[in-house]
C-alpha atoms as a PDB file:
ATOM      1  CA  UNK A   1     158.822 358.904 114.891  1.00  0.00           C
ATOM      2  CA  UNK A   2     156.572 359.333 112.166  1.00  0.00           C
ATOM      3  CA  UNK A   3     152.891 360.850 112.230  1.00  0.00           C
ATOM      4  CA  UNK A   4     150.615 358.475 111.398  1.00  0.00           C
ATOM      5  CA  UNK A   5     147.045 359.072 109.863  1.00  0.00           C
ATOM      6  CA  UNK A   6     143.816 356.910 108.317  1.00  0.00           C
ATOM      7  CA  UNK A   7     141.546 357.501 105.321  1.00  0.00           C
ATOM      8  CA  UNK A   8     138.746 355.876 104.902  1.00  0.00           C
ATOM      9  CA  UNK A   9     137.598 355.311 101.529  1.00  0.00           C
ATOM     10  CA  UNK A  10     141.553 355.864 100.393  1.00  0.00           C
ATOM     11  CA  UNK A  11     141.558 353.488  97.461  1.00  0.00           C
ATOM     12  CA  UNK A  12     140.558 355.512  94.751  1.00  0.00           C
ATOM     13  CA  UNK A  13     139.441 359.481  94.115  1.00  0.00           C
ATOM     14  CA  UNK A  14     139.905 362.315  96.549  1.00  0.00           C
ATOM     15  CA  UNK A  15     140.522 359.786  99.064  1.00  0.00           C
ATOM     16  CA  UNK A  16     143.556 358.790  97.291  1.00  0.00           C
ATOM     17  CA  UNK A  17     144.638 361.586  96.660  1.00  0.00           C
ATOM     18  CA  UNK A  18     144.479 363.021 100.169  1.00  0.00           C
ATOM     19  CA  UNK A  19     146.320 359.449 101.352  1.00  0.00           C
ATOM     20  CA  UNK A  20     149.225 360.364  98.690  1.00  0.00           C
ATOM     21  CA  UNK A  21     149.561 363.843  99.897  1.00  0.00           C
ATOM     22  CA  UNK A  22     149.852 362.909 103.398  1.00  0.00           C
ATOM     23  CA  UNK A  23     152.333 359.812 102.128  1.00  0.00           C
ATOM     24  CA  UNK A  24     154.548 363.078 100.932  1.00  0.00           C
ATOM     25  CA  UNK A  25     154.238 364.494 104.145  1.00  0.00           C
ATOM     26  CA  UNK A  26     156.095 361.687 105.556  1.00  0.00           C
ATOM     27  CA  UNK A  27     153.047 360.374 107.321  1.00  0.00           C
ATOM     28  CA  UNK A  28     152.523 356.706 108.077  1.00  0.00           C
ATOM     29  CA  UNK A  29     149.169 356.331 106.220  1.00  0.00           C
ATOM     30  CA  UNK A  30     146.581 353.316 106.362  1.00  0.00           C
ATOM     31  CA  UNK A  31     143.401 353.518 104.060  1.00  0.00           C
ATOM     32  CA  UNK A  32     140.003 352.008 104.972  1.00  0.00           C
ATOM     33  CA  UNK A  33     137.795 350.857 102.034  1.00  0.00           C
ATOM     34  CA  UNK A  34     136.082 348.078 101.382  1.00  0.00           C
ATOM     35  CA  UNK A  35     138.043 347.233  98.096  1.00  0.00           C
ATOM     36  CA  UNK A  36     141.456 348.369  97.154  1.00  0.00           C
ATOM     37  CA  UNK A  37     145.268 347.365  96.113  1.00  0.00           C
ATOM     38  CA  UNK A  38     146.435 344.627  99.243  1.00  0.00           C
ATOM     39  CA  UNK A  39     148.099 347.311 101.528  1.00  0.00           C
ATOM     40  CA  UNK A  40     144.138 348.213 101.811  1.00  0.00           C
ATOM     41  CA  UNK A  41     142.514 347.511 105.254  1.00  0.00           C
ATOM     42  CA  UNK A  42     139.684 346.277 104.291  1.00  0.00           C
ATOM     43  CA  UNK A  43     136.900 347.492 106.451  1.00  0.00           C
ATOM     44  CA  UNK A  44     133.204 348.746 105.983  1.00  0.00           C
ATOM     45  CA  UNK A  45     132.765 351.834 108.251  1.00  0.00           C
ATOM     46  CA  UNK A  46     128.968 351.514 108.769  1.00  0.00           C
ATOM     47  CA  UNK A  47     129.682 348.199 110.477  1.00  0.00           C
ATOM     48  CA  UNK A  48     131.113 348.958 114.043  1.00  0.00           C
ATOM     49  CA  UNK A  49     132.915 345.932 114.897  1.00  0.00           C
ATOM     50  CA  UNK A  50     134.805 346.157 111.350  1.00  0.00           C
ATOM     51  CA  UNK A  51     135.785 349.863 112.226  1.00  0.00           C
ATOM     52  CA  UNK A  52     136.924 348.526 115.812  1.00  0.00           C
ATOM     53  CA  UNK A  53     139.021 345.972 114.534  1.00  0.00           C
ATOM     54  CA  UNK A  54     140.552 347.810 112.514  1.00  0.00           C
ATOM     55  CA  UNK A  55     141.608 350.864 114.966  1.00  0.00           C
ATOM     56  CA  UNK A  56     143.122 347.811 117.253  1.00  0.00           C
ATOM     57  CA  UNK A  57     144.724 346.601 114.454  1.00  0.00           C
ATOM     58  CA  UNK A  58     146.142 350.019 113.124  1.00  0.00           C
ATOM     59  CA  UNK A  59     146.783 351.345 116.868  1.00  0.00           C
ATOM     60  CA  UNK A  60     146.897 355.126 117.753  1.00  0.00           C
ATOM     61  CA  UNK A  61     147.172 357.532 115.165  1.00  0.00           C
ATOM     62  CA  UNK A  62     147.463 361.555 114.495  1.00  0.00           C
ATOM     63  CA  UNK A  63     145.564 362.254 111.761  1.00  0.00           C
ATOM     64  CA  UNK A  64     141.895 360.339 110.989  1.00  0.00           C
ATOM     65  CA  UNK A  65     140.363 361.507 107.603  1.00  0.00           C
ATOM     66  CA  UNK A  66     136.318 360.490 106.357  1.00  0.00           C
ATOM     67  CA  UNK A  67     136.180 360.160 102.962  1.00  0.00           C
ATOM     68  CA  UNK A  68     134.308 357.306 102.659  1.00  0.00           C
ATOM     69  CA  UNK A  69     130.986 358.100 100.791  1.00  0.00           C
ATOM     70  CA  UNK A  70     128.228 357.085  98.885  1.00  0.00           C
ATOM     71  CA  UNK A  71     125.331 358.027  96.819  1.00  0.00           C
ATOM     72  CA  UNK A  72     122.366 357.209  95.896  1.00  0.00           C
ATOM     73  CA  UNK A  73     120.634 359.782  93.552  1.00  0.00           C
ATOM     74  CA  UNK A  74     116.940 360.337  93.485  1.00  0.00           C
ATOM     75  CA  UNK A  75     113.808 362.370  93.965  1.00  0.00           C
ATOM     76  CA  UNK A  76     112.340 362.174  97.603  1.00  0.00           C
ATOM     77  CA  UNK A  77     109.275 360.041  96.277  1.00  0.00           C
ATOM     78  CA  UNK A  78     110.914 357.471  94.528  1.00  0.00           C
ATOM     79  CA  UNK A  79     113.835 357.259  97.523  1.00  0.00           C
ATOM     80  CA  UNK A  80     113.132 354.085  99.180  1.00  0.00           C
ATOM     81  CA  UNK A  81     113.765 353.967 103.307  1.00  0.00           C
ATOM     82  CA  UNK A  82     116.885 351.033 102.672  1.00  0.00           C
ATOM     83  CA  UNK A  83     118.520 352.907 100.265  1.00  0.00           C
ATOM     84  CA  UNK A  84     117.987 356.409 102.457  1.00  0.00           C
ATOM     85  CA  UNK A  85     119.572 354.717 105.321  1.00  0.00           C
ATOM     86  CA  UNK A  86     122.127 352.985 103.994  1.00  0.00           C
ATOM     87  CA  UNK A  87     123.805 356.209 102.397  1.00  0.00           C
ATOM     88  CA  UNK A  88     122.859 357.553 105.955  1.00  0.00           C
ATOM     89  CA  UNK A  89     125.248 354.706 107.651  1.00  0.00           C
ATOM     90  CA  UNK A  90     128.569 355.372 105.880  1.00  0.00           C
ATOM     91  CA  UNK A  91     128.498 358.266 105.306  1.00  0.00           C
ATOM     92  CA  UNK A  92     126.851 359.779 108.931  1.00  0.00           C
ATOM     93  CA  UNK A  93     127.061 356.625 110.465  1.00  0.00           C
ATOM     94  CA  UNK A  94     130.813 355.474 109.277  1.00  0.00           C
ATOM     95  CA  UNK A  95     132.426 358.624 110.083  1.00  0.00           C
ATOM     96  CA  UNK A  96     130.787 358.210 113.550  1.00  0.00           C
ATOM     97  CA  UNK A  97     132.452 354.766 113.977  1.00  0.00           C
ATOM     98  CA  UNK A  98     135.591 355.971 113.034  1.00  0.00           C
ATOM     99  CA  UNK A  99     135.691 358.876 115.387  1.00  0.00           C
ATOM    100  CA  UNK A 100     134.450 357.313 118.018  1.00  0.00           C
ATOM    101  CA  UNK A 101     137.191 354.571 118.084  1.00  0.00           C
ATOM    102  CA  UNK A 102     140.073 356.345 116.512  1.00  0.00           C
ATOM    103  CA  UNK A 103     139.239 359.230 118.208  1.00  0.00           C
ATOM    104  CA  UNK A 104     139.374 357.624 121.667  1.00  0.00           C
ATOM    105  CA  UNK A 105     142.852 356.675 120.877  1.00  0.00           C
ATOM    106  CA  UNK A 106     143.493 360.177 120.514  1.00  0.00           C
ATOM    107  CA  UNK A 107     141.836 361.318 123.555  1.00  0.00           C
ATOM    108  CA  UNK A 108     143.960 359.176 125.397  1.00  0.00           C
ATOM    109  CA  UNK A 109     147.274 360.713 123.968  1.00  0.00           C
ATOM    110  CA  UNK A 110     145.450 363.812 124.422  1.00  0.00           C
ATOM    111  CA  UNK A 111     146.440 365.158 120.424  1.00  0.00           C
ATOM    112  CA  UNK A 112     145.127 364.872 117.321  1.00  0.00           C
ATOM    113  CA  UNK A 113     143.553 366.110 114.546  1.00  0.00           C
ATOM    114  CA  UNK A 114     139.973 364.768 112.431  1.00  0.00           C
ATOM    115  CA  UNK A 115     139.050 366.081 109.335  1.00  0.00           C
ATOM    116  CA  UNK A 116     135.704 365.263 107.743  1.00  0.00           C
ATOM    117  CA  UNK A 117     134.951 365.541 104.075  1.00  0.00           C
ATOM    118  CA  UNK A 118     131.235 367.118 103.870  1.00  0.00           C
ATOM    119  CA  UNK A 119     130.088 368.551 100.409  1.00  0.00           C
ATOM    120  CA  UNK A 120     128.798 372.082  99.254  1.00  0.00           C
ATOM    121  CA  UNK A 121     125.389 369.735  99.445  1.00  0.00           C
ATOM    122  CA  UNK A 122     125.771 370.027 103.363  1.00  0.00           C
ATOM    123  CA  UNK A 123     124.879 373.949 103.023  1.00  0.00           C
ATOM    124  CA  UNK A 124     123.411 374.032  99.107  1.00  0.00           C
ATOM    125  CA  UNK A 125     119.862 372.380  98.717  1.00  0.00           C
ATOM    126  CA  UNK A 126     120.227 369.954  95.368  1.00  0.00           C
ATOM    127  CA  UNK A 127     116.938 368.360  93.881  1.00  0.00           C
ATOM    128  CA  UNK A 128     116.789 364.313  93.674  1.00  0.00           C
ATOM    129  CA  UNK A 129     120.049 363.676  95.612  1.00  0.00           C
ATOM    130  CA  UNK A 130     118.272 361.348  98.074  1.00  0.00           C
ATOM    131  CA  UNK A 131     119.739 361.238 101.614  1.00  0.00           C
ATOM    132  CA  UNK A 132     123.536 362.154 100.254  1.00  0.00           C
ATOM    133  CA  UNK A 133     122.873 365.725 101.205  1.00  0.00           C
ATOM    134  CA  UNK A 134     120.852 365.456 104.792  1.00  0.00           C
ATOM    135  CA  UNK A 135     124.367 363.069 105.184  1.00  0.00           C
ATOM    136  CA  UNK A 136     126.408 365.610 104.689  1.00  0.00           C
ATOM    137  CA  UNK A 137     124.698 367.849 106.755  1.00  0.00           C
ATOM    138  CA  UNK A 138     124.704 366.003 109.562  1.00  0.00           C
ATOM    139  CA  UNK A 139     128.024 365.186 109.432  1.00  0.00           C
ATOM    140  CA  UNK A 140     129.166 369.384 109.563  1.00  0.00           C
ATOM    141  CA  UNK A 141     127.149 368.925 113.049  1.00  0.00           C
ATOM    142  CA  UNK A 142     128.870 365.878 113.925  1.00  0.00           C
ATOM    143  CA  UNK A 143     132.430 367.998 113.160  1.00  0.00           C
ATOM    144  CA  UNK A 144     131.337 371.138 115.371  1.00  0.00           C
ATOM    145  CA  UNK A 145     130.135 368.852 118.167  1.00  0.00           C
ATOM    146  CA  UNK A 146     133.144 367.130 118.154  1.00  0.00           C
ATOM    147  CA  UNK A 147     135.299 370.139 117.820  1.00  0.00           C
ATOM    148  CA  UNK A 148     133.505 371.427 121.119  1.00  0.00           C
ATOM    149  CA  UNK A 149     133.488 367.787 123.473  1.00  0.00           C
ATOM    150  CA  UNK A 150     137.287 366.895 122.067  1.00  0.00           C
ATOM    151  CA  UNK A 151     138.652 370.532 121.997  1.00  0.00           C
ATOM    152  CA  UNK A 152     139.591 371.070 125.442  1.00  0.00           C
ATOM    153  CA  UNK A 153     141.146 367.432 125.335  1.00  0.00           C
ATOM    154  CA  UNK A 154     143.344 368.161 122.656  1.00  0.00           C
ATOM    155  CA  UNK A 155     141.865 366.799 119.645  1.00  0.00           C
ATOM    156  CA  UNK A 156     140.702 369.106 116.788  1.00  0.00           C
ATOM    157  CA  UNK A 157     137.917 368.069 114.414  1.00  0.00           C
ATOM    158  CA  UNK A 158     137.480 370.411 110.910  1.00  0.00           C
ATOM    159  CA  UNK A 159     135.882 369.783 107.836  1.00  0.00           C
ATOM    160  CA  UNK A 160     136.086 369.851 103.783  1.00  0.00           C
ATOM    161  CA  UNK A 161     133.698 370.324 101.676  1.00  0.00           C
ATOM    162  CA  UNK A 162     134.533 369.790  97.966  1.00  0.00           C
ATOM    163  CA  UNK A 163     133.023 371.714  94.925  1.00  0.00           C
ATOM    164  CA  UNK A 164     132.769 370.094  92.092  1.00  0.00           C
ATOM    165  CA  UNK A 165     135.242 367.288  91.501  1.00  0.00           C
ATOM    166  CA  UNK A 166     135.750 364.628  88.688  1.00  0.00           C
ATOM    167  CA  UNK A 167     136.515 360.727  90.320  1.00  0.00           C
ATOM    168  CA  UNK A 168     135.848 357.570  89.121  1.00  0.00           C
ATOM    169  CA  UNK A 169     132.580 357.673  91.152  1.00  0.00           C
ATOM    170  CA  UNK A 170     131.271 360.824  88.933  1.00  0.00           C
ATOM    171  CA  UNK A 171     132.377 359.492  85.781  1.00  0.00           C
ATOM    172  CA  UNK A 172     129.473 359.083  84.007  1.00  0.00           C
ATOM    173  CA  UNK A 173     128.194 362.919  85.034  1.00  0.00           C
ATOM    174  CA  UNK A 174     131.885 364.238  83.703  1.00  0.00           C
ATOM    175  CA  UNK A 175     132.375 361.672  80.837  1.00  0.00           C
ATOM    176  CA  UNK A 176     129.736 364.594  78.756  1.00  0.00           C
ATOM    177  CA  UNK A 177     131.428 367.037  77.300  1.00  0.00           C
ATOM    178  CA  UNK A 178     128.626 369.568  77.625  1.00  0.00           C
ATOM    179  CA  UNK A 179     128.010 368.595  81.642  1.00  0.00           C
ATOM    180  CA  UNK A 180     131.753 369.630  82.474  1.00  0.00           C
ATOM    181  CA  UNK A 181     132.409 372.801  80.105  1.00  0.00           C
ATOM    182  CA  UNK A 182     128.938 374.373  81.699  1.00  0.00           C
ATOM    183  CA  UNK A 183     129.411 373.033  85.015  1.00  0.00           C
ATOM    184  CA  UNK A 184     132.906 374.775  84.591  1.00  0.00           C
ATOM    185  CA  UNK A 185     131.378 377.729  83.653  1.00  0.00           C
ATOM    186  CA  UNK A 186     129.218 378.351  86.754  1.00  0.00           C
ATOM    187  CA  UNK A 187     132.375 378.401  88.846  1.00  0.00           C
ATOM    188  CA  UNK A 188     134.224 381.462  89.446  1.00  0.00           C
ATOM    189  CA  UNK A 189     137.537 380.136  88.979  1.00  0.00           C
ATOM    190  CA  UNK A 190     135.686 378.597  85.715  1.00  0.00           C
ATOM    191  CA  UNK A 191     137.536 375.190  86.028  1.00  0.00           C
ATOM    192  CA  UNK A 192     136.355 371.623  88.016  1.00  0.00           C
ATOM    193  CA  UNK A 193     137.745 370.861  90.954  1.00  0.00           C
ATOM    194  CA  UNK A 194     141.354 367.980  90.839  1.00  0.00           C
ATOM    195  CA  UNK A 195     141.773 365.721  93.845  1.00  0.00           C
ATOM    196  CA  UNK A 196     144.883 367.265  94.547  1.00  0.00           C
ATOM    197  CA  UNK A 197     143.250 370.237  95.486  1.00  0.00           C
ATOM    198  CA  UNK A 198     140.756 368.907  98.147  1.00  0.00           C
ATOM    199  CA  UNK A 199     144.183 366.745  99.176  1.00  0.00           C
ATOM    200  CA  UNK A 200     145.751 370.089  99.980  1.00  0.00           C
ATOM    201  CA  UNK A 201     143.238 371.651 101.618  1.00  0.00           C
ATOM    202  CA  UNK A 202     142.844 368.519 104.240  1.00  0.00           C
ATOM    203  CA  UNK A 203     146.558 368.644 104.611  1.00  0.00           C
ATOM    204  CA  UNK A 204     146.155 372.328 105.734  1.00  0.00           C
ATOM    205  CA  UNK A 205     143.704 371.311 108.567  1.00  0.00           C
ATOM    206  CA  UNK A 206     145.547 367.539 109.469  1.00  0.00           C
ATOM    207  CA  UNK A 207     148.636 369.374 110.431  1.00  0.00           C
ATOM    208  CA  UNK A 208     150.346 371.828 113.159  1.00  0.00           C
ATOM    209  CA  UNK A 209     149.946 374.561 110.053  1.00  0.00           C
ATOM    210  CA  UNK A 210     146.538 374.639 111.366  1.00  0.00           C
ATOM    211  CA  UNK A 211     146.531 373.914 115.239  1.00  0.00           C
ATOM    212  CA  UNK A 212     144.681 376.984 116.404  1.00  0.00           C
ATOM    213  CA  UNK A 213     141.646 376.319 113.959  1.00  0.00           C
ATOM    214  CA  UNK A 214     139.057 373.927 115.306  1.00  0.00           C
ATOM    215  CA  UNK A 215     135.501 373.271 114.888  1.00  0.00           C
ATOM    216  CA  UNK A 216     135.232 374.639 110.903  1.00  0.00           C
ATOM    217  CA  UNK A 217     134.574 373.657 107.383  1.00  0.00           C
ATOM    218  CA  UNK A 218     136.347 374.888 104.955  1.00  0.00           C
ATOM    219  CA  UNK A 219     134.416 374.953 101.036  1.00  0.00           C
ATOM    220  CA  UNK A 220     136.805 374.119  98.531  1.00  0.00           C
ATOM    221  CA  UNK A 221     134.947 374.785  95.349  1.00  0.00           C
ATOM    222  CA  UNK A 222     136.247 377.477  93.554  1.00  0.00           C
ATOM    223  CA  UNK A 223     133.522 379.983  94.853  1.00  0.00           C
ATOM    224  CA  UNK A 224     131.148 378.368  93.701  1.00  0.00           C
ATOM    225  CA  UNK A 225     129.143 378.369  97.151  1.00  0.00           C
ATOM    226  CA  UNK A 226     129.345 382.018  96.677  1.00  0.00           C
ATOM    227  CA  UNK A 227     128.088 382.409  93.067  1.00  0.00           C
ATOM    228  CA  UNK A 228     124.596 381.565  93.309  1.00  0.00           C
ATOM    229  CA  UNK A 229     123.310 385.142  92.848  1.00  0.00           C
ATOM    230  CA  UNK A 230     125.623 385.530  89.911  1.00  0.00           C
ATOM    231  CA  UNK A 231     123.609 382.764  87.933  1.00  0.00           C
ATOM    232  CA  UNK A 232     120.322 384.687  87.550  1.00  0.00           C
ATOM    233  CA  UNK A 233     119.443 386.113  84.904  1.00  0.00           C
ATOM    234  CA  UNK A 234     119.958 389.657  85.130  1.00  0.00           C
ATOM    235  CA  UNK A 235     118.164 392.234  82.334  1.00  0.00           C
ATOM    236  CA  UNK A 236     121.404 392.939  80.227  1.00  0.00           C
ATOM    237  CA  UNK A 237     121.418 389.379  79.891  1.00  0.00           C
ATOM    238  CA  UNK A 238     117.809 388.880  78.297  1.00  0.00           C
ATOM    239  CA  UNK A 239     117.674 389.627  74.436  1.00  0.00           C
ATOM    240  CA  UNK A 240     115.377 392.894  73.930  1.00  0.00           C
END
């Protein structure tokens, strides 16, 4: 029998691509999003009826990924309380939902395996992101809490966190030429971030390859997380 697995926010993106990779995998795969191609199940995961609906509908499954997102970009004093809250509620809030109803599936069969897609924002401090980064921050806590109440029960819960990555929701921040080459440039493996290779990495922690690793988030972004010091200016690097 095949595994099966979910992705929210699956239509388009890294959430695509991680529901094609597990597709390859021979997984069973339903998306979540709240548009999409008609084999989407259309569902908003801040609203918990939708999300329990749809986990009746879909039925037990092995695999649970939250991808859904959204931002709203902004400094602090010009972020109003709706729009703070409502990237709060998918992206906090929805992946919640999810695991709470999905993931009681699993705790009945006693297996499975969550993985969360956080951001190098969860750990990095970013000016005028709003609330996208306190999300993401709460939602590594969410994963370790998880990993320790669902652990001994058999369900593992792990996280993602994607460098920098061109979708069709960053477009307009990659679409510049001189945004990508320097944003490029700051990353030690001096190239952006595909799809594919956040889709890998959540393959990695979905399956058996990884069944002794619970509870951890693992930065795929080129080392960037790691290359703060190097972008200081250093005195060689000052004209004299």
């Amino acid at each position: 029998m095949a595994l099966k697995a979910v992705v929210t926010g699956g239509a388009q993106g890294i959430g695509l691509a991680i529901a094609e990779r597990l597709f390859e995998a021979k997984y069973e795969v339903a998306v979540l999003d709240i548009e999409g191609p008609e084999n989407t199940v259309r569902c908003d995961v801040s609203d918990e009826d939708a999300v329990a609906d749809a986990a009746a509908k879909i039925g037990p499954v092995d695999v649970l990924v939250n991808n859904a997102a959204i931002w709203k970009f902004g400094p602090i004093e010009d972020t109003s309380l709706e729009d703070f809250s409502h990237v709060l509620d998918v992206n906090l809030k929805g992946a919640f939902n999810t695991m709470k109803h999905f993931g009681s599936q699993m705790l009945t069969n006693g297996s499975g395996s969550i993985v969360n897609i956080v951001s190098v924002a969860a750990k990095h401090a970013n000016a005028s992101v709003g609330s996208y980064g306190p999300s993401k921050a709460g939602l590594v806590s969410l994963t370790e809490q998880a990993a320790l109440e669902w652990g001994p029960r058999g369900v593992r819960c792990n996280g993602v966190g994607p460098g920098l990555t061109p979708t069709p929701g960053t477009k307009e921040v990659y679409d510049i030429k001189a945004v990508r080459e320097q944003r490029a440039e700051s990353i030690p493996l001096r190239r952006l971030a595909l799809p594919r290779d956040i889709a890998e990495a959540v393959y990695f922690l979905a399956s058996e390859r990884s069944a002794y690793i619970n509870g951890q988030i693992l930065y795929v972004d080129g080392g960037l997380s790691k290359a703060l010091m190097t972008l200081l200016p250093r005195p060689d690097d000052i004209p004299q």
